[in-house]
C-alpha atoms as a PDB file:
ATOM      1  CA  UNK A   1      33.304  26.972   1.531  1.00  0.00           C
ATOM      2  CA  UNK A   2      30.568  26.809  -0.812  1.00  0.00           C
ATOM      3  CA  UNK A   3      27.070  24.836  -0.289  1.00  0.00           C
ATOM      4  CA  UNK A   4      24.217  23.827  -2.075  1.00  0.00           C
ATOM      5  CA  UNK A   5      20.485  24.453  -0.296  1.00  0.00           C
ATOM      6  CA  UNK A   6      17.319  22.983  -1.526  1.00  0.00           C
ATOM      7  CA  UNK A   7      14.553  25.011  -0.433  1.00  0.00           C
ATOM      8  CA  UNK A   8      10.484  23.859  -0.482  1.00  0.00           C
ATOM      9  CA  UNK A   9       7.920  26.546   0.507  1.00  0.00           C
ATOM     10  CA  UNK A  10       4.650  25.469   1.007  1.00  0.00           C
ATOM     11  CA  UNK A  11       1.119  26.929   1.793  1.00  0.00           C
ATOM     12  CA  UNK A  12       0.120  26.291   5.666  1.00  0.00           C
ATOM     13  CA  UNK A  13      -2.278  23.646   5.907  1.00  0.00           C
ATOM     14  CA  UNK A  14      -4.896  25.415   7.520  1.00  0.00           C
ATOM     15  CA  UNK A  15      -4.774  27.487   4.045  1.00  0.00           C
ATOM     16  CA  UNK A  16      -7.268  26.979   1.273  1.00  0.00           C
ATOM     17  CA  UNK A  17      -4.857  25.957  -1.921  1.00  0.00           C
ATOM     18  CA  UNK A  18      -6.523  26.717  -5.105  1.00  0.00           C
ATOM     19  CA  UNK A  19      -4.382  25.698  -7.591  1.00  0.00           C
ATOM     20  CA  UNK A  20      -3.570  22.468  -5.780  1.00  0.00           C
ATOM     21  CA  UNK A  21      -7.549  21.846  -5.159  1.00  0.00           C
ATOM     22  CA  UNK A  22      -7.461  22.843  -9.193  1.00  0.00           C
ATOM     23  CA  UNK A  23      -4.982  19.877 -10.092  1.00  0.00           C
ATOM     24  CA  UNK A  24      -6.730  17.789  -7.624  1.00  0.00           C
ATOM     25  CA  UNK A  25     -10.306  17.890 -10.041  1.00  0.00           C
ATOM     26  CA  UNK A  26      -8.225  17.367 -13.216  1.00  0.00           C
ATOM     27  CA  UNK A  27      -6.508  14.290 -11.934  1.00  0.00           C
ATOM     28  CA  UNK A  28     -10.256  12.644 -12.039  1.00  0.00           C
ATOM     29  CA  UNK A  29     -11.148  14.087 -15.128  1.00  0.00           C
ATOM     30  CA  UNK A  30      -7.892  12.352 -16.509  1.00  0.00           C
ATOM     31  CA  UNK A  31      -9.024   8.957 -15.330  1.00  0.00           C
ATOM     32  CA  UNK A  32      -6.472   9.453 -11.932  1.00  0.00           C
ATOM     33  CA  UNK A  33      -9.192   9.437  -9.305  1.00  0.00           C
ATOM     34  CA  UNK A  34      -7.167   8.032  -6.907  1.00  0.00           C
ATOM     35  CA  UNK A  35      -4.974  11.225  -6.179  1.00  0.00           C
ATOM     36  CA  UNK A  36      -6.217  13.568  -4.013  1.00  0.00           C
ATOM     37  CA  UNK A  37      -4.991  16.681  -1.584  1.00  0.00           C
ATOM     38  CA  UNK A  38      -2.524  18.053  -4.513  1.00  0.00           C
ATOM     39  CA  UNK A  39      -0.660  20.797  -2.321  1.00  0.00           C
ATOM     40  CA  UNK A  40       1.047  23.146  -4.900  1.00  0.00           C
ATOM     41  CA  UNK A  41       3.914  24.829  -3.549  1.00  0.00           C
ATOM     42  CA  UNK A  42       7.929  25.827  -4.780  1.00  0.00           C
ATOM     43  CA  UNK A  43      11.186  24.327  -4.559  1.00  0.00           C
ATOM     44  CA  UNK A  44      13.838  27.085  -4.918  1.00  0.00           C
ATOM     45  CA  UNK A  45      17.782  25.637  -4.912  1.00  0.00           C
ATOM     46  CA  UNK A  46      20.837  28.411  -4.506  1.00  0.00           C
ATOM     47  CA  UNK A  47      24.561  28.637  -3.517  1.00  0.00           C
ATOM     48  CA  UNK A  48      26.022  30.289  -0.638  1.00  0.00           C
ATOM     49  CA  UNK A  49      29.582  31.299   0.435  1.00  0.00           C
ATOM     50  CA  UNK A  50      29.976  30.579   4.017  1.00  0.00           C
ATOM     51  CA  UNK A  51      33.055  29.466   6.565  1.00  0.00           C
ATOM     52  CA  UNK A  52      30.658  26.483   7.795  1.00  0.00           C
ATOM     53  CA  UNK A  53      27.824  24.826   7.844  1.00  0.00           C
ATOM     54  CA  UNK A  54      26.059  26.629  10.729  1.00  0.00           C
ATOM     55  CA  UNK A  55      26.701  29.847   9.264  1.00  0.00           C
ATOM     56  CA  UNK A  56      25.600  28.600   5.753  1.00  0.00           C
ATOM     57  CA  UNK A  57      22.272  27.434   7.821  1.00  0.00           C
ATOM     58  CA  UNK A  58      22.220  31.110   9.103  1.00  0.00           C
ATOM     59  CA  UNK A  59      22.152  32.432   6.084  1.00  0.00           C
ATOM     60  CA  UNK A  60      19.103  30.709   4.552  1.00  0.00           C
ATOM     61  CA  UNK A  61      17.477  30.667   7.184  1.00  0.00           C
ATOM     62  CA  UNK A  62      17.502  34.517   7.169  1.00  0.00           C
ATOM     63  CA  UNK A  63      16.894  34.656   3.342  1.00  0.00           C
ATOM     64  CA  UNK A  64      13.863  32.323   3.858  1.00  0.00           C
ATOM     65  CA  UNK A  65      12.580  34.496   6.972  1.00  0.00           C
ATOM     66  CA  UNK A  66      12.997  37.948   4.977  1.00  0.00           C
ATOM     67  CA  UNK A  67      12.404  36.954   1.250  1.00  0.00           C
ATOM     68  CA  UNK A  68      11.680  33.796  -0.295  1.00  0.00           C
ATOM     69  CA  UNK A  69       8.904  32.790   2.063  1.00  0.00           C
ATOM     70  CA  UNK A  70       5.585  34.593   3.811  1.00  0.00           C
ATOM     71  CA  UNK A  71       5.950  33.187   7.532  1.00  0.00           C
ATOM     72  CA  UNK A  72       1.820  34.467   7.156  1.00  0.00           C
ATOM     73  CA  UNK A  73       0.903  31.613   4.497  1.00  0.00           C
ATOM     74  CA  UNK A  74       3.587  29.714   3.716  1.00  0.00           C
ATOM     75  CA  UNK A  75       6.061  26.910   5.762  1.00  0.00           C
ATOM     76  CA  UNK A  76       9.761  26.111   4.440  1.00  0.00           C
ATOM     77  CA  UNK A  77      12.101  23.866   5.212  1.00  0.00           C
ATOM     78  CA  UNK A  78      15.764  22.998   3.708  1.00  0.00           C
ATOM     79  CA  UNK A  79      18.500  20.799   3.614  1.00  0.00           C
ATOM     80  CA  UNK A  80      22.339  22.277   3.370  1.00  0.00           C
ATOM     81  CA  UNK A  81      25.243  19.894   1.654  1.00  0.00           C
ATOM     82  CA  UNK A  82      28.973  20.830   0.807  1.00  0.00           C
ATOM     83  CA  UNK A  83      29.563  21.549  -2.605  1.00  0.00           C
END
């Protein structure tokens, strides 16, 4: 079976953010005052063969762990659908 994941890594709170506190200061000087805390992180989407769910879940999971996230900085989390 084949499935779809939607992936969003994002910098631990407890980080400093620069580029979101850098978005953040241009939203006021855009007239947009009232948005604050930008958090700038990425969404990554891919495909992946697998006999079920669960193992499809496996699979990110382990791709996140060893590759598309630092467990040091960053958080993830994903949702799985058939495709």
């Amino acid at each position: 079976m084949k499935f779809k994941a939607e992936i969003d890594v994002m910098p631990h709170e407890a980080l400093l953010d620069p580029q979101g506190k850098a978005v953040t200061q241009a939203m006021g000087t855009i007239g947009l005052n009232e948005i604050q805390d930008v958090r700038i992180g990425r969404h990554i989407r891919l495909y992946v063969e697998a006999k079920d769910e669960t193992n499809a879940k496996a699979k990110v999971e382990e791709a996140c762990q060893k590759m598309l996230a630092n467990a040091i900085m960053e958080s993830y989390y994903f949702s799985i659908q058939a495709v």
